[in-house]
PDB file of N, CA and C in Angstrom:
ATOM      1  N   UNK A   1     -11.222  23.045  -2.862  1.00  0.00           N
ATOM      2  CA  UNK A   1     -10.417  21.962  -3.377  1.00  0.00           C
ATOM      3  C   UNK A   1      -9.088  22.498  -3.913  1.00  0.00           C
ATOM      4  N   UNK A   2      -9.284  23.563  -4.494  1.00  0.00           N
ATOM      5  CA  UNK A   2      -7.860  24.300  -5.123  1.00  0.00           C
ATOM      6  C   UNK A   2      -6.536  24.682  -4.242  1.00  0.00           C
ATOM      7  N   UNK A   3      -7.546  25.072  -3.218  1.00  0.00           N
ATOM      8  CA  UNK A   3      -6.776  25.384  -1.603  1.00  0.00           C
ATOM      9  C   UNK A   3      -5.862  24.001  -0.942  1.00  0.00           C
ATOM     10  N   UNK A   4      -6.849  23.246  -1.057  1.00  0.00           N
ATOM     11  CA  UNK A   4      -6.156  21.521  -0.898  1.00  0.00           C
ATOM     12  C   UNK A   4      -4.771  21.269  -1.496  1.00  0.00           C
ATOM     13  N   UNK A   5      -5.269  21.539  -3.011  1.00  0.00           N
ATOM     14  CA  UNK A   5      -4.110  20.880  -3.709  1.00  0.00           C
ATOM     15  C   UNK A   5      -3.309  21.809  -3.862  1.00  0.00           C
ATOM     16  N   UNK A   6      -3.582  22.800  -3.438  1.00  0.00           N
ATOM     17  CA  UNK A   6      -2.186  23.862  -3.227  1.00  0.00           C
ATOM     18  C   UNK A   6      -1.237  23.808  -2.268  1.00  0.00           C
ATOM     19  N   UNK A   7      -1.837  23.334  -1.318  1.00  0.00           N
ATOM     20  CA  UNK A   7      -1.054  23.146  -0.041  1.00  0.00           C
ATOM     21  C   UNK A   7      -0.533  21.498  -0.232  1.00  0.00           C
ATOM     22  N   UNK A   8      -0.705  20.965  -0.357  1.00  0.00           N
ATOM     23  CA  UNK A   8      -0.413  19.263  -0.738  1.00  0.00           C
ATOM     24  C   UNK A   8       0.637  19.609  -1.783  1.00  0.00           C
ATOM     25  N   UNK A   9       0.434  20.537  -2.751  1.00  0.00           N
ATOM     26  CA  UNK A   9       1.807  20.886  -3.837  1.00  0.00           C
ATOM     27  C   UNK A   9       3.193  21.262  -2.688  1.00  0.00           C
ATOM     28  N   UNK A  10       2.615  22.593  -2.049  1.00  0.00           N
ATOM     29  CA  UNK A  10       3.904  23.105  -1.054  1.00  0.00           C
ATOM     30  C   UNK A  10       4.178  22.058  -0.445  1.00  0.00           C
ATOM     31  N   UNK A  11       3.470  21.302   0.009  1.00  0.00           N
ATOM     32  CA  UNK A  11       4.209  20.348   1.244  1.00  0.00           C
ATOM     33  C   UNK A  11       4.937  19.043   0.478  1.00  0.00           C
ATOM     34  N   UNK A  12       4.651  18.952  -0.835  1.00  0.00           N
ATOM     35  CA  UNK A  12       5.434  17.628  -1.333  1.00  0.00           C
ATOM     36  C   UNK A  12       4.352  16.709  -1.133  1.00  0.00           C
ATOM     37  N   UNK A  13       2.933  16.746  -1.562  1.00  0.00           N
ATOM     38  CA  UNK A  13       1.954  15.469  -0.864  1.00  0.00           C
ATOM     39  C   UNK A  13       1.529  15.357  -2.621  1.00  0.00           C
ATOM     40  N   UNK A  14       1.972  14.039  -2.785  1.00  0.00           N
ATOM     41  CA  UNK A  14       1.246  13.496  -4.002  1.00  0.00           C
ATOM     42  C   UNK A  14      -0.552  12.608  -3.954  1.00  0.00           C
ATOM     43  N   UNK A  15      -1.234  13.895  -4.346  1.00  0.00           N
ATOM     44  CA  UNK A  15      -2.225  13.578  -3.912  1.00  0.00           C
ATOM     45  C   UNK A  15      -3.317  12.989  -4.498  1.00  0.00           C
ATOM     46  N   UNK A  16      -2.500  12.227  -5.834  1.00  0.00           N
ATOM     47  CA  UNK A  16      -3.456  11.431  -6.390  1.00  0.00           C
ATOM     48  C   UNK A  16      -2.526   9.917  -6.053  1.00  0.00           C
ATOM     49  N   UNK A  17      -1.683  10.113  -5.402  1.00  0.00           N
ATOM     50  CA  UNK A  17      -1.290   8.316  -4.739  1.00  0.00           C
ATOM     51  C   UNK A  17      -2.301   8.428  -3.073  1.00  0.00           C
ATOM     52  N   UNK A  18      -2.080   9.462  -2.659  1.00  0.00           N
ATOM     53  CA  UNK A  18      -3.076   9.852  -1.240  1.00  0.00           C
ATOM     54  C   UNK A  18      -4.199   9.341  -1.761  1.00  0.00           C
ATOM     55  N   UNK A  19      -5.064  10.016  -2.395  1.00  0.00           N
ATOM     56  CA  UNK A  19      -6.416   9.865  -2.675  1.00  0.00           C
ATOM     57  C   UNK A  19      -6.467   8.272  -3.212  1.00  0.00           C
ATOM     58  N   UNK A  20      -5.487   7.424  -3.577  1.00  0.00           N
ATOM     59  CA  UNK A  20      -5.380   5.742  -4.624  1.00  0.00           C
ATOM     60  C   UNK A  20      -5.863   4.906  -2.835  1.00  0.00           C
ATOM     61  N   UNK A  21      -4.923   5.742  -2.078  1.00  0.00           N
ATOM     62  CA  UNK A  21      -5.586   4.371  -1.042  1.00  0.00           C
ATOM     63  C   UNK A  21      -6.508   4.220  -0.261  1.00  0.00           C
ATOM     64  N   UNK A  22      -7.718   5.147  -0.673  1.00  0.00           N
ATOM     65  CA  UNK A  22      -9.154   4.848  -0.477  1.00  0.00           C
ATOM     66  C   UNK A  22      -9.757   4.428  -1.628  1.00  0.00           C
ATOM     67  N   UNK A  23      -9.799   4.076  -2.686  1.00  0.00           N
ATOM     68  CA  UNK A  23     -10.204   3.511  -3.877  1.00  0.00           C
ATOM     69  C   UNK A  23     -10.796   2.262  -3.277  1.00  0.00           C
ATOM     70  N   UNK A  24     -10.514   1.342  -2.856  1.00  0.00           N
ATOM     71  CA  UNK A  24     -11.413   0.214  -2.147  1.00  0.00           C
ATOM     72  C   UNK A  24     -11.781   0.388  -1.076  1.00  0.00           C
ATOM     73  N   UNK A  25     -12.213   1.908  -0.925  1.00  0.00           N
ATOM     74  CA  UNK A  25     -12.930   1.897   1.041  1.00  0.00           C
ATOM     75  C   UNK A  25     -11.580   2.667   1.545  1.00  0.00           C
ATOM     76  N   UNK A  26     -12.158   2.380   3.397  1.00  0.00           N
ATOM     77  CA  UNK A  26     -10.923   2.711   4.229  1.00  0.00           C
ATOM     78  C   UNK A  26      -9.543   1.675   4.020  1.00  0.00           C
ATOM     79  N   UNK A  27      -8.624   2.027   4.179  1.00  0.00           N
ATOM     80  CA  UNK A  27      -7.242   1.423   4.395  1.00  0.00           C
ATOM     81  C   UNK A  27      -7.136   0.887   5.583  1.00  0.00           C
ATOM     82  N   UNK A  28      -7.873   1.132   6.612  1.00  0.00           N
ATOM     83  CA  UNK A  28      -7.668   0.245   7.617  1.00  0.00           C
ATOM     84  C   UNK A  28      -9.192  -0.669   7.841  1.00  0.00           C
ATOM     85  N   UNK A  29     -10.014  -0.308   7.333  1.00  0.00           N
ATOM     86  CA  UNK A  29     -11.602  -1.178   7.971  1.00  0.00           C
ATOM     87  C   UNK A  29     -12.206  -1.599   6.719  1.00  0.00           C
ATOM     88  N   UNK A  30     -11.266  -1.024   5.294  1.00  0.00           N
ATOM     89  CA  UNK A  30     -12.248  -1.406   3.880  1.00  0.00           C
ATOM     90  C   UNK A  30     -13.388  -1.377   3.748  1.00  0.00           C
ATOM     91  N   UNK A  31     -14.198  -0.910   4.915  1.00  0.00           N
ATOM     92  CA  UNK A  31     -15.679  -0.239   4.142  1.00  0.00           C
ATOM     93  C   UNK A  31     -15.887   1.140   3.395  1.00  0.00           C
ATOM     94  N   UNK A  32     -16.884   1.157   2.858  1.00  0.00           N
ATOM     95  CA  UNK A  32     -17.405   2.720   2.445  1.00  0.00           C
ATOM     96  C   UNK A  32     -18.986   2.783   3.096  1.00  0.00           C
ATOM     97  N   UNK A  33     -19.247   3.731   3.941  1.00  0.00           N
ATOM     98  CA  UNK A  33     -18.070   4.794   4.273  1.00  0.00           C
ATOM     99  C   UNK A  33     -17.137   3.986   5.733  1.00  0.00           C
ATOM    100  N   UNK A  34     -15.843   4.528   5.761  1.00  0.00           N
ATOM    101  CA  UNK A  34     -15.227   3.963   6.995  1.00  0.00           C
ATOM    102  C   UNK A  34     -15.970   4.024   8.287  1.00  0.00           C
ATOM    103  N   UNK A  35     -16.085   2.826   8.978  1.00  0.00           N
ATOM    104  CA  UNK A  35     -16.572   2.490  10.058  1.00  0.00           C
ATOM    105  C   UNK A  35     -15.518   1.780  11.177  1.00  0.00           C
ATOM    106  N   UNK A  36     -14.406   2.349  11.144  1.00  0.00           N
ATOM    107  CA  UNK A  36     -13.568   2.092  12.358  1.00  0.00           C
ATOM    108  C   UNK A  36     -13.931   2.985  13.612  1.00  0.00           C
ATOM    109  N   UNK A  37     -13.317   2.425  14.243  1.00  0.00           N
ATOM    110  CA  UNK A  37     -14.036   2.596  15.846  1.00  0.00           C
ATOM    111  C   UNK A  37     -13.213   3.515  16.643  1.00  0.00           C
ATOM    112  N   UNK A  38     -11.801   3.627  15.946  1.00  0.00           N
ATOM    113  CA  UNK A  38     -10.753   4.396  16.627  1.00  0.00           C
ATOM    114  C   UNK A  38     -10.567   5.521  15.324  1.00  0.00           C
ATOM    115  N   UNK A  39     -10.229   6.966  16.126  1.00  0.00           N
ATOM    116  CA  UNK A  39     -10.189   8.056  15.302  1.00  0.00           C
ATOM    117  C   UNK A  39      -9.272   7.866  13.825  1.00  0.00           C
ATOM    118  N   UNK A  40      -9.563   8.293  13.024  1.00  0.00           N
ATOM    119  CA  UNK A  40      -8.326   7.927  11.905  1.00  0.00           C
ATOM    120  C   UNK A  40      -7.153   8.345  11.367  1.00  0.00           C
ATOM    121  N   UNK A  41      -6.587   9.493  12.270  1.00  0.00           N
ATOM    122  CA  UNK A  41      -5.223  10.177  12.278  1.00  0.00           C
ATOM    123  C   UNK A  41      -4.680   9.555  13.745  1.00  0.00           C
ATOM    124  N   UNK A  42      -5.396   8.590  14.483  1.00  0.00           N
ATOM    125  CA  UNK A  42      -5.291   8.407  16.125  1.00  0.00           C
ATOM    126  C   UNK A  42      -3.755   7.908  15.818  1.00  0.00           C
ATOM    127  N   UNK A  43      -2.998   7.514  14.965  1.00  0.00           N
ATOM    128  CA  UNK A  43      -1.586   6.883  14.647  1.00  0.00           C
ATOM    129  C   UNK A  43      -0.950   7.827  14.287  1.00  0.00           C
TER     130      UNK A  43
END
């Protein structure tokens, strides 16, 4: 995890707004756990 947020620091990734838009599920299918049908970086 330390490794994560180390690299998310270098790259400029604010990763507690990242991590806010799974708080209700997926962002695109709103279940937990995500059950979309198409890969989820496929965009």
């Amino acid at each position: 995890m330390s490794w994560l947020a180390s690299l998310a620091n270098l790259l400029g990734v604010d990763l507690e707004q990242a991590v806010g838009k799974y708080k209700k599920g997926c962002p695109r299918c709103g279940k937990i756990p995500c059950q979309c049908r198409e890969k989820p970086f496929a965009e």
